[in-house]
Every structure is written in C-alpha cells, then in structure tokens.
C-alpha atoms as a PDB file:
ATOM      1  CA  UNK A   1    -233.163  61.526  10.027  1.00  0.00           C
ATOM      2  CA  UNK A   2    -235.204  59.634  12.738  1.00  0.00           C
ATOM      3  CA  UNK A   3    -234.454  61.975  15.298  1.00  0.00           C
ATOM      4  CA  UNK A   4    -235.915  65.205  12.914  1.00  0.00           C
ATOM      5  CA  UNK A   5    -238.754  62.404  12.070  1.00  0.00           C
ATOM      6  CA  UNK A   6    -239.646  62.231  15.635  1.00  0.00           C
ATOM      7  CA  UNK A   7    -239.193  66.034  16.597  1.00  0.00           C
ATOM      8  CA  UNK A   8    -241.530  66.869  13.365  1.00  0.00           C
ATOM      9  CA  UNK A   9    -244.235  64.680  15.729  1.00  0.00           C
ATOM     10  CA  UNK A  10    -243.317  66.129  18.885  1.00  0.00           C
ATOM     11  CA  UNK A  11    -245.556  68.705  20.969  1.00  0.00           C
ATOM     12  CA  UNK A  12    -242.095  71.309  20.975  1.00  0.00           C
ATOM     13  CA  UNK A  13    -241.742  71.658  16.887  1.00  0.00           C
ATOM     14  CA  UNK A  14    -244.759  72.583  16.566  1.00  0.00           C
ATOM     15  CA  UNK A  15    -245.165  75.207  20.023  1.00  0.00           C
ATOM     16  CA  UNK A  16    -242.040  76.776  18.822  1.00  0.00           C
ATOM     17  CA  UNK A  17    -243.144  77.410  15.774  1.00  0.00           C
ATOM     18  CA  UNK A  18    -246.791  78.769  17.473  1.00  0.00           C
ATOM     19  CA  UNK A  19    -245.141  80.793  19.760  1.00  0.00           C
ATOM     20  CA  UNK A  20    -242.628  82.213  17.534  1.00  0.00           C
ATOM     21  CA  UNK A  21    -245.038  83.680  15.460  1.00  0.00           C
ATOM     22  CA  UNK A  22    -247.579  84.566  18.496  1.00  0.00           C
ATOM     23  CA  UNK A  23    -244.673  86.483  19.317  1.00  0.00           C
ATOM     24  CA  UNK A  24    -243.622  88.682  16.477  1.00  0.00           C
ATOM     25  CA  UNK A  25    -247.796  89.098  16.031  1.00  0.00           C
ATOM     26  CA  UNK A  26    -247.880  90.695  19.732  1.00  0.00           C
ATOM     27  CA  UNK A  27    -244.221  92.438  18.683  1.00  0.00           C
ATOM     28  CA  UNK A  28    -246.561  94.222  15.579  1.00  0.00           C
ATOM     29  CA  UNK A  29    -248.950  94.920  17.807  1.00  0.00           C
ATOM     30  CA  UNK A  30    -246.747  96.654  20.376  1.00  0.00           C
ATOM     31  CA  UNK A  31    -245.105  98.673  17.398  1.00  0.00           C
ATOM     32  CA  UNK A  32    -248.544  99.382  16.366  1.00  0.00           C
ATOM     33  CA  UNK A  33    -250.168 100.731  19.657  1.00  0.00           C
ATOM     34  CA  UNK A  34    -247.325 101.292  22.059  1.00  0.00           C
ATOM     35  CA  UNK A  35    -244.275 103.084  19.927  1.00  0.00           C
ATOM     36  CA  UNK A  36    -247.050 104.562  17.269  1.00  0.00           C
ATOM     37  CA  UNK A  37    -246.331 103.282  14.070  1.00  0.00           C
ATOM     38  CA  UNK A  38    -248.137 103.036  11.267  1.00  0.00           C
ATOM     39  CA  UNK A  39    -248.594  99.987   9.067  1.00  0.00           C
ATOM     40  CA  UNK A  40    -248.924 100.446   5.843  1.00  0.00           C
ATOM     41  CA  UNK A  41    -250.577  97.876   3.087  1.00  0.00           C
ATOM     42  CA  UNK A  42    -247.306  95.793   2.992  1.00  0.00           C
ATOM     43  CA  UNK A  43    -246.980  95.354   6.210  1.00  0.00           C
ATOM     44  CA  UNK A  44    -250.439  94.059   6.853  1.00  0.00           C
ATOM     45  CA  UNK A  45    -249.729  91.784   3.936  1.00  0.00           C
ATOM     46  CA  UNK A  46    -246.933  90.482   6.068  1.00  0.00           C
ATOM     47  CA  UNK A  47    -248.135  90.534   9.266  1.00  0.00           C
ATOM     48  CA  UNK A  48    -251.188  88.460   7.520  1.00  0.00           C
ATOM     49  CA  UNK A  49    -248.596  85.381   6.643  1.00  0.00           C
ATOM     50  CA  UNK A  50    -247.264  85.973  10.149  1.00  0.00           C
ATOM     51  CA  UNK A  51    -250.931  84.991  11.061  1.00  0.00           C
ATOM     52  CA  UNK A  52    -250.628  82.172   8.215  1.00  0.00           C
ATOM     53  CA  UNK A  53    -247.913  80.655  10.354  1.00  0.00           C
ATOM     54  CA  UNK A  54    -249.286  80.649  13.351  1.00  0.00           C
ATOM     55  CA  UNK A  55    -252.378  79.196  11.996  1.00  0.00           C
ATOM     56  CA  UNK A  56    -250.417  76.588  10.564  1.00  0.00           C
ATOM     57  CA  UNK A  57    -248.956  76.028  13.822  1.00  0.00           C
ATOM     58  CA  UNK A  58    -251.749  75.523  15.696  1.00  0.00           C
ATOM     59  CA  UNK A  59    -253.545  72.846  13.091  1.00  0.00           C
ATOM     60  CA  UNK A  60    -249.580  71.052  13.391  1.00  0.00           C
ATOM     61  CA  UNK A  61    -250.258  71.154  17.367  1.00  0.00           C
ATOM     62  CA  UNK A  62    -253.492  69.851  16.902  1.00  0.00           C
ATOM     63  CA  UNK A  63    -252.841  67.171  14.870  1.00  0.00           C
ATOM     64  CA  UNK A  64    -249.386  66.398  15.301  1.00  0.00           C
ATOM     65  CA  UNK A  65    -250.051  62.318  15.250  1.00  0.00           C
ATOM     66  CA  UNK A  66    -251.402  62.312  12.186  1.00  0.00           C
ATOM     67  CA  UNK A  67    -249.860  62.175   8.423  1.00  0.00           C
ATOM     68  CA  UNK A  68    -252.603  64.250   6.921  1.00  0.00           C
ATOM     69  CA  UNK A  69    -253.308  67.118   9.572  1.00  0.00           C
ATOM     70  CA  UNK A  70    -249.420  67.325   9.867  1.00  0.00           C
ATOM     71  CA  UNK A  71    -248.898  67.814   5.614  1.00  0.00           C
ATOM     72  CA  UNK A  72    -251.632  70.451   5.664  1.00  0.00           C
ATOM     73  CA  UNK A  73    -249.909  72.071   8.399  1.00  0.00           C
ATOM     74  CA  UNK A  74    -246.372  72.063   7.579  1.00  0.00           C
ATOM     75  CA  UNK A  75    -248.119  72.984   3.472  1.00  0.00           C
ATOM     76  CA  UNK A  76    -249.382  76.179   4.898  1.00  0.00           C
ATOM     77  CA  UNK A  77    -246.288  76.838   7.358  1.00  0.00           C
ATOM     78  CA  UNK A  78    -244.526  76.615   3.783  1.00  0.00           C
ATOM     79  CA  UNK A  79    -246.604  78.872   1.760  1.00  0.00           C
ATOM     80  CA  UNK A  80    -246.722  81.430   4.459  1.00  0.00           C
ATOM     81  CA  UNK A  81    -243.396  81.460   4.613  1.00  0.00           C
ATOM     82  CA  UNK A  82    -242.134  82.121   1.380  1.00  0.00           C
ATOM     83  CA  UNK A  83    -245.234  84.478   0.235  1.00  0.00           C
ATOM     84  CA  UNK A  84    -244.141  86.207   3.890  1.00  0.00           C
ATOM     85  CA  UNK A  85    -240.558  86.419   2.239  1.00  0.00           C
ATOM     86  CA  UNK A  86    -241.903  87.636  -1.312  1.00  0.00           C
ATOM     87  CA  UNK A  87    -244.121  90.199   0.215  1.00  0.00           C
ATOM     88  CA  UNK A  88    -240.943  91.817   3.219  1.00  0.00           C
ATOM     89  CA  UNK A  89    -238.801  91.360  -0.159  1.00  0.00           C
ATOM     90  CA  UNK A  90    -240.894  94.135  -2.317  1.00  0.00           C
ATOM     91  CA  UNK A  91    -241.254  96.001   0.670  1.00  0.00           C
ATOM     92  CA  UNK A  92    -237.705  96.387   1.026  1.00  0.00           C
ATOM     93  CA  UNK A  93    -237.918  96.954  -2.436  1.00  0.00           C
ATOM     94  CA  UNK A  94    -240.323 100.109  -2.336  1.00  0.00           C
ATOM     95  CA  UNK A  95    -238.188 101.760   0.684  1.00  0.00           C
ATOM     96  CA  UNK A  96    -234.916 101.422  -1.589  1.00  0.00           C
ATOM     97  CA  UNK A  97    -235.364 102.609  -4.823  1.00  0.00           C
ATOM     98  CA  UNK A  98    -234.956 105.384  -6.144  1.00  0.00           C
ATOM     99  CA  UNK A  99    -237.587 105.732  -8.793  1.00  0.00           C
ATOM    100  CA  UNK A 100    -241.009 107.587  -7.634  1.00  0.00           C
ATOM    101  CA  UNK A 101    -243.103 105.110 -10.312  1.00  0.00           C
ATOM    102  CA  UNK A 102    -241.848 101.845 -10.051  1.00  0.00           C
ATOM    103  CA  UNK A 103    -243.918 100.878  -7.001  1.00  0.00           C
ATOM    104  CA  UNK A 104    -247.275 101.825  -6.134  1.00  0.00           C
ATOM    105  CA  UNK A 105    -248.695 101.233  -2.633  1.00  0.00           C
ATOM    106  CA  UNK A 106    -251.881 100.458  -2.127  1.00  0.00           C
ATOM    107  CA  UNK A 107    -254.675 102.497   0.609  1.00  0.00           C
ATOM    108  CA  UNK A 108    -256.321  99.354   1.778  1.00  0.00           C
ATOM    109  CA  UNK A 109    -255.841  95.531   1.967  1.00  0.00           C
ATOM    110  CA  UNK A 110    -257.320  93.414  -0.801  1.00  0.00           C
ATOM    111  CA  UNK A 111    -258.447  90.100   0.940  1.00  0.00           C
ATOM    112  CA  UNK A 112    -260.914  87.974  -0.778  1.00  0.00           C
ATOM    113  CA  UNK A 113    -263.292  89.326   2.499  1.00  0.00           C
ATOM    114  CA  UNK A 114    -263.281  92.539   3.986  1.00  0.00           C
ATOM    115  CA  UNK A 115    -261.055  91.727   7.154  1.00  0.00           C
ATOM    116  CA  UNK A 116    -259.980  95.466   7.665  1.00  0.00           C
ATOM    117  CA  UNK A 117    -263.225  96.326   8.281  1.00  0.00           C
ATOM    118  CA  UNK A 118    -264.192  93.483  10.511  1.00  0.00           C
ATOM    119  CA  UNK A 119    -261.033  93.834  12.345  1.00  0.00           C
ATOM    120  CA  UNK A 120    -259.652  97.101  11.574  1.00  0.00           C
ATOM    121  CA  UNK A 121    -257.529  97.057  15.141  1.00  0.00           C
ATOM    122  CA  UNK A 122    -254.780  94.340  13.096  1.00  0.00           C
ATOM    123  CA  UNK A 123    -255.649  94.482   9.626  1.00  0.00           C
ATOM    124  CA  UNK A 124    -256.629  97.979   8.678  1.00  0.00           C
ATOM    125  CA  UNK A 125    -253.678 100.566   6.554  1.00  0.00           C
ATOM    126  CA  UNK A 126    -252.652 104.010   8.203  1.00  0.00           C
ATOM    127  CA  UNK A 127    -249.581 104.391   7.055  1.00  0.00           C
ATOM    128  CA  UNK A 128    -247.244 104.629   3.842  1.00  0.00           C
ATOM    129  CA  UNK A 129    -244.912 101.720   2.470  1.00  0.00           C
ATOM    130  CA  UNK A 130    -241.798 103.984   1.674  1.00  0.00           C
ATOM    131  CA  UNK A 131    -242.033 105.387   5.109  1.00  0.00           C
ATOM    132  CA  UNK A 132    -239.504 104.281   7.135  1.00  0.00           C
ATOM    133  CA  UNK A 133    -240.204 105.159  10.786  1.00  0.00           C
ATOM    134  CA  UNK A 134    -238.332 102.555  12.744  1.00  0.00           C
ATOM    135  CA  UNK A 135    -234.985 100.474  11.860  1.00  0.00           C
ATOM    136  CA  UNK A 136    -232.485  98.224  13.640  1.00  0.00           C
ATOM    137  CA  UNK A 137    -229.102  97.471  12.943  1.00  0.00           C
ATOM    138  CA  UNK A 138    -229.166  99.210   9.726  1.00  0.00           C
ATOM    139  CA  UNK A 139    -232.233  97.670   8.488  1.00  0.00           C
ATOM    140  CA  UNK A 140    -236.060  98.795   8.316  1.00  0.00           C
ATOM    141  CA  UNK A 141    -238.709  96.862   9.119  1.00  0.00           C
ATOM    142  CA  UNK A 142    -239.399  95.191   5.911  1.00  0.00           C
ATOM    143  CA  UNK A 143    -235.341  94.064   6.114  1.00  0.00           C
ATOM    144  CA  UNK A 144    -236.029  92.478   9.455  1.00  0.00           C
ATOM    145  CA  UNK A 145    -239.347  90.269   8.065  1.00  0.00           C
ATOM    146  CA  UNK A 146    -236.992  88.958   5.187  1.00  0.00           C
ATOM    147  CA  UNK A 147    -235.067  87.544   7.792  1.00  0.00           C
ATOM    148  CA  UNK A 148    -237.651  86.452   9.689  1.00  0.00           C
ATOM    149  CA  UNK A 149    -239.368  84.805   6.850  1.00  0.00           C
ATOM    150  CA  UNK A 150    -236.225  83.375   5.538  1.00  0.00           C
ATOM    151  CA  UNK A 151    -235.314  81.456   8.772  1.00  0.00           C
ATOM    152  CA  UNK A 152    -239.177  80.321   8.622  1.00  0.00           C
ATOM    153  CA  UNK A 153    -238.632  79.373   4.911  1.00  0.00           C
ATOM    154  CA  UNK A 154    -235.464  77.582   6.052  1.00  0.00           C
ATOM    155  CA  UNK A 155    -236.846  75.794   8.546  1.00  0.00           C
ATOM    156  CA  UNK A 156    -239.383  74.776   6.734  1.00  0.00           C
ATOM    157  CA  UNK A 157    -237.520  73.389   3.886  1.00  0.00           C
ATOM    158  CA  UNK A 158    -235.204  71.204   6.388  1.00  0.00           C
ATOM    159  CA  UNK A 159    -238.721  69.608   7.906  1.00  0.00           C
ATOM    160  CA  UNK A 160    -240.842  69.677   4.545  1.00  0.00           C
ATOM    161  CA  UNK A 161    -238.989  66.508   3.350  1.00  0.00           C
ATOM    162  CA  UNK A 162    -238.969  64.511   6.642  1.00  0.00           C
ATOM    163  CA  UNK A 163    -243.095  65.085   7.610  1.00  0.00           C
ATOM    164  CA  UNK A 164    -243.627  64.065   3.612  1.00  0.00           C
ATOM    165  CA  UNK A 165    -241.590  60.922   3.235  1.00  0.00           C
ATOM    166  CA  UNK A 166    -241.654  60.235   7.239  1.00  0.00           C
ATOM    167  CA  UNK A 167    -244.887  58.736   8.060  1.00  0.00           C
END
C-alpha cells in the first residue's frame, strides 16, 4: 500500500495519466481531420471528459506534493471518468437499438458557455450519433470509449482510496 502511496506522489502517475489522455485527444483529432469523420453531440460529450482527464492530470502534475491539489485532482480524474463511461455507454446505446424514438440526438453541445462557438475546430457537432462510420474489432467508436473510460474508472478507483487516506 506504501508503494501505490508513493507512486500516487510520483511525477510518472500523474504524466501517464496526462499523456494518455493527450493522446486519445490528438487520436480524435486525427479521426476528425485526417480520416474525415464526423463527431456527433455524443462524441463531443466524450471527448469533453477526455479533456476533463487531462485537466485533471495536469492540476495532479502540478501539485503532486500536496494533499489538497492531489484530492481535487484525482476528484475530477474520477468524475470524468465515470460521466466519460455514462456518456460512451448511451452512445453505444443509440447505435444498437432498434427503436427509431427511444434516443434523440442532439444538433449542438449544451455547455453552461458556448464552447462550440469559441472553439468550433474540437467542440462543434457535424455529424449523427447512430452513424457508425468507423469500428475496430467489432466495436464502434462509442464501444471503444467504454473501454477506455472503464480502465480510467478502474484506475481510478484502485488510487482514489490510497491519495484519500494516504497523506
């Protein structure tokens, strides 16, 4: 428990965690611009707790050495992380079933400000949530976030308790 203690302080927990999700940011980016897809409303949702993450990171980076800065950071690494996994879960949800009504998809992001307008190159909609233009291994896009947020979720729950009752 010491040795997680310590690595929950160290420089490495958090960069991994930073460039983890600086890395599947640039990956949405690259399916954005490069290969042409479209995200719709969901996925700008997700790629928005991607951002959560990485923000989270970066304060846990900052701050490592100290008990506060380090709760706030691994608190918004958690929330991120499961409202990531809620959000790629209902996707999934919208691209499998098989009633036209039960989901609706929205045209444009509701944030509390208008970040697709300020930054419409990464937040803005273009394309539909029960499209599915790309998948690997069987699974769409939406699939492969609620793995990716589960394994953030995951990891997060294994740390959680050690930066809490480990000062």
């Amino acid at each position: 428990m010491d040795r997680l203690a310590s690595f929950s302080r160290s420089t490495a927990a958090w960069g991994i965690l930073f460039m983890s999700a600086l890395l599947f940011e640039v990956v949405a980016l690259y399916f954005q611009y490069a290969m042409g897809l479209e995200p719709c409303v969901m996925c700008i949702y997700q790629r928005t707790a991607v951002l959560g993450i990485l923000i989270a990171a970066l304060i846990g980076l900052c701050g490592k050495s100290h008990y506060l800065v380090r709760l706030i950071a691994t608190a918004g690494w958690g929330i991120s992380a499961i409202w990531g996994w809620l959000l790629a879960r209902e996707h999934l949800d919208m691209q499998t079933t098989t009633d036209p009504f039960a989901f609706t998809c929205a045209f444009e992001p509701s944030f509390p400000v208008p970040l697709h307008e300020w930054i419409p190159s990464f937040f803005a909609v273009t394309g539909s949530c029960s499209s599915i233009d790309w998948s690997f291994a069987g699974l769409s896009m939406p699939g492969w976030m609620e793995i990716i947020f589960a394994a953030y979720a995951l990891s997060f729950i294994i740390f959680a308790p050690v930066v809490i009752f480990k000062k």
